[in-house]
Protein backbone atom coordinates (compact mmCIF):
# COMPACT_ATOMS: atom_id res chain seq x y z
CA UNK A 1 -22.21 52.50 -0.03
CA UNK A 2 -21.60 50.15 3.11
CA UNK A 3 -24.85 50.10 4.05
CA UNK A 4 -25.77 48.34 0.21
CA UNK A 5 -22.87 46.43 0.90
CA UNK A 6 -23.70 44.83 3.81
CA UNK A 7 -27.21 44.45 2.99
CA UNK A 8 -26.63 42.51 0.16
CA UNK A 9 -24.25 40.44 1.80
CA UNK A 10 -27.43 39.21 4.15
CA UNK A 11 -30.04 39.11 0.86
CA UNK A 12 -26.81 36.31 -0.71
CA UNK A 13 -27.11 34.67 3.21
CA UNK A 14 -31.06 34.19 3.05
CA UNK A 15 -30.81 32.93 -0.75
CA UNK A 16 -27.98 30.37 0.43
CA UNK A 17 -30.01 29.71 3.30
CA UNK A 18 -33.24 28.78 1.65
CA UNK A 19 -31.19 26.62 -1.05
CA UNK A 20 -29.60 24.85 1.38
CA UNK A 21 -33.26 24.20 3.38
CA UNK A 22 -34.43 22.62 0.28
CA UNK A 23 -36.39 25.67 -0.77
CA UNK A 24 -36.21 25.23 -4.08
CA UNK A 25 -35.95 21.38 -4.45
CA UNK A 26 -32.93 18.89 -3.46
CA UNK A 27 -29.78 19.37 -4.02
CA UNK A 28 -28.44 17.28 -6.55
CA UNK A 29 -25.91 15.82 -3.84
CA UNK A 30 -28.91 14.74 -1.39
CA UNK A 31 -29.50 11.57 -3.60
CA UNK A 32 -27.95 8.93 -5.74
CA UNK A 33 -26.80 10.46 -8.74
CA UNK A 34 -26.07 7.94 -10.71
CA UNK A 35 -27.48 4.92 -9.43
CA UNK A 36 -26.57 2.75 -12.87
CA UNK A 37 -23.17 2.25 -10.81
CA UNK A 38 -25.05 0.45 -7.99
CA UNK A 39 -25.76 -2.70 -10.76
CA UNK A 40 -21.97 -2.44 -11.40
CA UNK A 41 -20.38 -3.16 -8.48
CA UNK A 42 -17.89 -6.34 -7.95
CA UNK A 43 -19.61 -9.18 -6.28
CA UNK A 44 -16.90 -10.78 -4.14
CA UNK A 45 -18.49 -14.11 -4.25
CA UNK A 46 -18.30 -13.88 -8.07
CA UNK A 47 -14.55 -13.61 -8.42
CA UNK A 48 -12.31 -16.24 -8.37
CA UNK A 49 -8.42 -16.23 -8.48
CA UNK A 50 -5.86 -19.19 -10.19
CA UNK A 51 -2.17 -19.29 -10.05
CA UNK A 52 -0.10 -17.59 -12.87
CA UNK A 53 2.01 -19.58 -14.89
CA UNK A 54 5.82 -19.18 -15.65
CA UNK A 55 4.52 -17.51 -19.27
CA UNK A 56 2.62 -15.31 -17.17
CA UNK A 57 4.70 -14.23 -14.55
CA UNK A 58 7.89 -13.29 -16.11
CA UNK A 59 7.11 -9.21 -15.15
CA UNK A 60 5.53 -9.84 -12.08
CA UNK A 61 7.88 -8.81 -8.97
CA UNK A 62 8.28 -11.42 -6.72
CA UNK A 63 7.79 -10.27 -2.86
CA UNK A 64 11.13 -11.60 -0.50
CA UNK A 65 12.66 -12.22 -4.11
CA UNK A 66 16.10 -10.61 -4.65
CA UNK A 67 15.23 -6.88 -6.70
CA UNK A 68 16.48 -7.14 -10.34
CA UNK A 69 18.96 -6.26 -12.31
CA UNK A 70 18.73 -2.83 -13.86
CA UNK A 71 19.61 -2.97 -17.59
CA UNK A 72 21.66 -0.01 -17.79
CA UNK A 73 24.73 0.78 -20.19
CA UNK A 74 27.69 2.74 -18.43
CA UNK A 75 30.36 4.63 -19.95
CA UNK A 76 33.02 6.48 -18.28
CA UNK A 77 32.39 10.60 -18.73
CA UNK A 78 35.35 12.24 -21.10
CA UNK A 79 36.91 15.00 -19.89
């Protein structure tokens, strides 16, 4: 029963190996699967940035800025 065992082990080594090799055509990770995504891609020179306005801004964190308030209710816990 070992012997079956083992022998089949090597048959699933020599399939692997041949797949891998390109035996049996490439793998469908060798290329570009989806090359649609190539056209897609953000052009830098394309983007451009402006200044939010106070009407704009009033969620935005501001970085050195003190942090803000939490608006939280307290009560004391009856015992």
């Amino acid at each position: 029963m070992l012997r079956w065992l083992i022998a089949l082990l090597i048959l699933a080594n020599l399939l692997m190996f041949t797949v891998m090799r390109g035996m049996f055509g490439p793998l469908p990770a060798a290329g570009a699967r989806e090359p649609h995504h190539l056209l897609q891609q953000v052009h830098p020179e394309a983007l451009a940035t402006r200044a939010l306005g106070p009407d704009e801004a009033f969620d935005q964190p501001r970085v050195g800025g003190p942090a803000p308030a939490a608006n939280v209710q307290s009560t004391p816990i009856g015992q």
